[in-house]
C-alpha atoms as a PDB file:
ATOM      1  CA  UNK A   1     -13.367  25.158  51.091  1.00  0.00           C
ATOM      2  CA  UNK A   2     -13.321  20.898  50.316  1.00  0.00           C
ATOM      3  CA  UNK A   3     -16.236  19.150  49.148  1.00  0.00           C
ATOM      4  CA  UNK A   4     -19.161  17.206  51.164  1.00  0.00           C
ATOM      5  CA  UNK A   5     -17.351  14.139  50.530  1.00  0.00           C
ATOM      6  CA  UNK A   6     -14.268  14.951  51.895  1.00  0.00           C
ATOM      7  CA  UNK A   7     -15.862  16.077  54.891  1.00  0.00           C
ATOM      8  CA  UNK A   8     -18.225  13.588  55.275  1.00  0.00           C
ATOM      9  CA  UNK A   9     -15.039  11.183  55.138  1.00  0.00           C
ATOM     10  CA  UNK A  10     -13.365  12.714  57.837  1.00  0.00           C
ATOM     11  CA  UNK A  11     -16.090  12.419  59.999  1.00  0.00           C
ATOM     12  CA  UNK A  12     -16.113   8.568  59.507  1.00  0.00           C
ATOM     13  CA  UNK A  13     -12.109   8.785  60.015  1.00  0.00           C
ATOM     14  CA  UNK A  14     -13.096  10.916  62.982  1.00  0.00           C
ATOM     15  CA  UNK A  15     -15.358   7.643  64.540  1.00  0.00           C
ATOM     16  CA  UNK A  16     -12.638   5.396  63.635  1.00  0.00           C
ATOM     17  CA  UNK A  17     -10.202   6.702  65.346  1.00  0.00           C
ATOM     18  CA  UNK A  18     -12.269   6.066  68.669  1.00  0.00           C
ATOM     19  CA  UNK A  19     -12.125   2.101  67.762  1.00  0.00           C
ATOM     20  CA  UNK A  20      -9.610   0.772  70.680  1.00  0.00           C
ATOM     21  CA  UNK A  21      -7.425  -1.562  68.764  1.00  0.00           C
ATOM     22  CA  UNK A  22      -6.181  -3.651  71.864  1.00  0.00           C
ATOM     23  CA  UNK A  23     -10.183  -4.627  72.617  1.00  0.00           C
ATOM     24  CA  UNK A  24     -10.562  -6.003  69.201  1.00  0.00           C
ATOM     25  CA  UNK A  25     -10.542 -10.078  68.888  1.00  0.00           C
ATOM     26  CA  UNK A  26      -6.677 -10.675  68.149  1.00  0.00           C
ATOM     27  CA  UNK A  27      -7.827 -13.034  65.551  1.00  0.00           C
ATOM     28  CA  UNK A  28      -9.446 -10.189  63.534  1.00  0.00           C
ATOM     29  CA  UNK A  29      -6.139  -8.047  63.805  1.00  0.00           C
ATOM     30  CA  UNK A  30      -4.179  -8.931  60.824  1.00  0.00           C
ATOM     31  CA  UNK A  31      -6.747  -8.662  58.525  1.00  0.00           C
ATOM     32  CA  UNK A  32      -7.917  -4.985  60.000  1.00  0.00           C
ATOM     33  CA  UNK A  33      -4.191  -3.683  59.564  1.00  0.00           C
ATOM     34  CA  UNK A  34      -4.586  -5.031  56.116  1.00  0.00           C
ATOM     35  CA  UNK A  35      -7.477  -3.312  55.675  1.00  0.00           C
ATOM     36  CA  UNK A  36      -6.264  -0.587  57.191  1.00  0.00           C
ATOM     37  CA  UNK A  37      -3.269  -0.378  54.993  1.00  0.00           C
ATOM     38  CA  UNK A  38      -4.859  -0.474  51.654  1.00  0.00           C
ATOM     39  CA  UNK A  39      -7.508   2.040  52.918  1.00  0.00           C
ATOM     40  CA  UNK A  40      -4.611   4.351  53.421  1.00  0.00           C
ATOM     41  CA  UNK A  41      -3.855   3.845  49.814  1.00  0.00           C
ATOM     42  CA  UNK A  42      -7.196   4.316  48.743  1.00  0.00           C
ATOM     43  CA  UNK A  43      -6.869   7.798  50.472  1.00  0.00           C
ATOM     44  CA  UNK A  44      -2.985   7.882  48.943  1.00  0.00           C
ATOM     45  CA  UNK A  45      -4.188   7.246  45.087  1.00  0.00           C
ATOM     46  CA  UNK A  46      -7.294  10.124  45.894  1.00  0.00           C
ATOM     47  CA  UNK A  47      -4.797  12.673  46.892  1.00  0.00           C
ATOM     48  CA  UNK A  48      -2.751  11.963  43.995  1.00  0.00           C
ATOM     49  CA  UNK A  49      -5.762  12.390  41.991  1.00  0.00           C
ATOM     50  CA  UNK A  50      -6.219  15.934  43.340  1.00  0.00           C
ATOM     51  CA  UNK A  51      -2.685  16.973  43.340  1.00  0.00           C
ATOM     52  CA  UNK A  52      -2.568  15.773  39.327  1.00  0.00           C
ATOM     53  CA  UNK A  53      -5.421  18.147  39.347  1.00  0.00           C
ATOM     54  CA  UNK A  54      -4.077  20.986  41.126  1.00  0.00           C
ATOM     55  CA  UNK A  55      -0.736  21.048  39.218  1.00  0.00           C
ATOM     56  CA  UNK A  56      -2.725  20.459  35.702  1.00  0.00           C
ATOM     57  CA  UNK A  57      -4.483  24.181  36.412  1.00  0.00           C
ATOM     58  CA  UNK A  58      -1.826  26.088  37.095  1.00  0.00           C
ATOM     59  CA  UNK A  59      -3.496  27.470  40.302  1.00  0.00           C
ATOM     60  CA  UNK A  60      -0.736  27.184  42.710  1.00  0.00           C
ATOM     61  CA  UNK A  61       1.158  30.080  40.328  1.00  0.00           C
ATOM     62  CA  UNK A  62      -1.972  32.086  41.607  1.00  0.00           C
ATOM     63  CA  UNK A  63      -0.566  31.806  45.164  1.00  0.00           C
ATOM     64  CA  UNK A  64       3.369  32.612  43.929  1.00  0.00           C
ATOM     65  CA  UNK A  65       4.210  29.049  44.104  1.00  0.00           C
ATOM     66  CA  UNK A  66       6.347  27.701  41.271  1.00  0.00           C
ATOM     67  CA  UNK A  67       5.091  23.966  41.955  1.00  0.00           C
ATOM     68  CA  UNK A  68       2.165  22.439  43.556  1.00  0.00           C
ATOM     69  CA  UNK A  69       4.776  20.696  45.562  1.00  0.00           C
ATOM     70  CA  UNK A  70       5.488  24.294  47.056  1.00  0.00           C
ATOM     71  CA  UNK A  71       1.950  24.925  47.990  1.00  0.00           C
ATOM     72  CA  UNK A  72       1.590  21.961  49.438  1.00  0.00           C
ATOM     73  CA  UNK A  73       4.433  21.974  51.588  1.00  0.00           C
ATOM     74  CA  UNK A  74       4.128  25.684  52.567  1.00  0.00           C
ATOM     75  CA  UNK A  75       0.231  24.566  53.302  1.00  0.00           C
ATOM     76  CA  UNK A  76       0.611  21.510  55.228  1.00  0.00           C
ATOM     77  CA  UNK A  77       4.000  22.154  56.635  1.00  0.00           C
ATOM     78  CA  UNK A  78       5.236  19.269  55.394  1.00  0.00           C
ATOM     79  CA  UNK A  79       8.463  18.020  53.826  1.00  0.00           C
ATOM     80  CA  UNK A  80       8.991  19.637  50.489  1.00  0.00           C
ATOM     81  CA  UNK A  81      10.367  15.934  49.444  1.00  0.00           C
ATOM     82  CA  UNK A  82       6.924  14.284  50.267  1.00  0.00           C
ATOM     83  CA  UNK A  83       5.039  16.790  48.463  1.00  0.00           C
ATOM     84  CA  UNK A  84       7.264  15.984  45.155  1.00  0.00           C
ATOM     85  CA  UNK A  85       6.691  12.562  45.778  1.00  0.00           C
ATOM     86  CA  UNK A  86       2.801  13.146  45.645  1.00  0.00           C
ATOM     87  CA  UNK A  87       3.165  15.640  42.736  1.00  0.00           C
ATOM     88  CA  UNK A  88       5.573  13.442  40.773  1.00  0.00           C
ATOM     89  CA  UNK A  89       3.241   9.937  41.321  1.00  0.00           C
ATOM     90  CA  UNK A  90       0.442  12.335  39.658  1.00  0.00           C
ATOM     91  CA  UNK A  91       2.434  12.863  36.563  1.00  0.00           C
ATOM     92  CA  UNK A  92       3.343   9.643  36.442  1.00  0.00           C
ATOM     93  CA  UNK A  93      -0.004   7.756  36.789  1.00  0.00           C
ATOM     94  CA  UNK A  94      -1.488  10.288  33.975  1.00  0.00           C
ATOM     95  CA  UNK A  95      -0.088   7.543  31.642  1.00  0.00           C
ATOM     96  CA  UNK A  96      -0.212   4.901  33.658  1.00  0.00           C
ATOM     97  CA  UNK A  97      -4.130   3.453  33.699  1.00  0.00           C
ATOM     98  CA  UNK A  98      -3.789  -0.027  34.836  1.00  0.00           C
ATOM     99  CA  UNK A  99      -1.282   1.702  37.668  1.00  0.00           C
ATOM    100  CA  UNK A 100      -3.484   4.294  38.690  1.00  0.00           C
ATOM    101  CA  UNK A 101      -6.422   1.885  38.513  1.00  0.00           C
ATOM    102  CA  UNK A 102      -4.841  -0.303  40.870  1.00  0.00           C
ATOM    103  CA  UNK A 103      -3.639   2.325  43.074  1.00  0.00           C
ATOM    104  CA  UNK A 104      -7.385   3.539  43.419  1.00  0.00           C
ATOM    105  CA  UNK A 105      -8.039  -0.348  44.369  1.00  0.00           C
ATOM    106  CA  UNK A 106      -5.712  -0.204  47.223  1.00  0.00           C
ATOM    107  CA  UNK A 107      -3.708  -3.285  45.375  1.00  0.00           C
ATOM    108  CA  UNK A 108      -0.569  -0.905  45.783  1.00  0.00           C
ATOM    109  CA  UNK A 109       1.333   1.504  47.784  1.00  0.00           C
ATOM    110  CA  UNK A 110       2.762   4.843  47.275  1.00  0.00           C
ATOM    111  CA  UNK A 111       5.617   2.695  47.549  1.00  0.00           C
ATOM    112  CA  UNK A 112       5.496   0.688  44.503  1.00  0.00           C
ATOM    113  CA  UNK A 113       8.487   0.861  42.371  1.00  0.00           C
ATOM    114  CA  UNK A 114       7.068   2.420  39.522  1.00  0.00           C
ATOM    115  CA  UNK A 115       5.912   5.533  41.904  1.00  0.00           C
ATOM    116  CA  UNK A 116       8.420   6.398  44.000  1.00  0.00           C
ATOM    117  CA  UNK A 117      10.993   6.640  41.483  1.00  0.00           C
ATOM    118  CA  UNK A 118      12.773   9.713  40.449  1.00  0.00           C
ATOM    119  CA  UNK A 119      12.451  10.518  36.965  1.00  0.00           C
END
């Protein structure tokens, strides 16, 4: 079970993925993939936000899994390595305000320095 908002955004992701990107004024382009990009952050920093939550209570142990990174990658069949990455940004960005503020924002990627390192 999610909640309404999550739904309620995947219905709007739903519409725009009917948008045909080739029909759209090529002057308008770079500044939709822009858009586009730090939208995809936006989403980035909130599913950070709910992995830090998931890991701080402990439910994935419910499930057998030692780390949220487990669940998630058992869940989503995806790489166990991209599910660390998301767990260990959460950690990270629990001290990091101005980061995770900016993160939220968009202003940066999963990819900024500070985030994708290894500890």
């Amino acid at each position: 079970m999610v909640c309404p908002e999550l739904l309620n955004y995947l219905e709007a992701a739903e519409k725009l993925r009917t948008v045909v990107w080739a029909n759209q004024p090529s002057s308008t382009l770079g500044d939709t993939a822009v858009a586009l990009v730090r939208a995809g952050s936006v989403l980035d920093a909130i599913t950070v936000e709910a992995v830090g939550a998931f890991d701080a209570s402990k439910e994935h142990k419910a499930t057998g899994d030692f780390a949220p990174a487990h669940h998630l990658a058992r869940r989503c069949r995806a790489k166990h390595e991209t599910m660390t990455r998301l767990q260990r940004a959460a950690r990270k960005l629990r001290t990091m305000p101005h980061t995770a503020e900016a993160f939220a924002a968009g202003e940066i990627t999963l990819d900024f320095p500070v985030l994708d390192e290894a500890p």
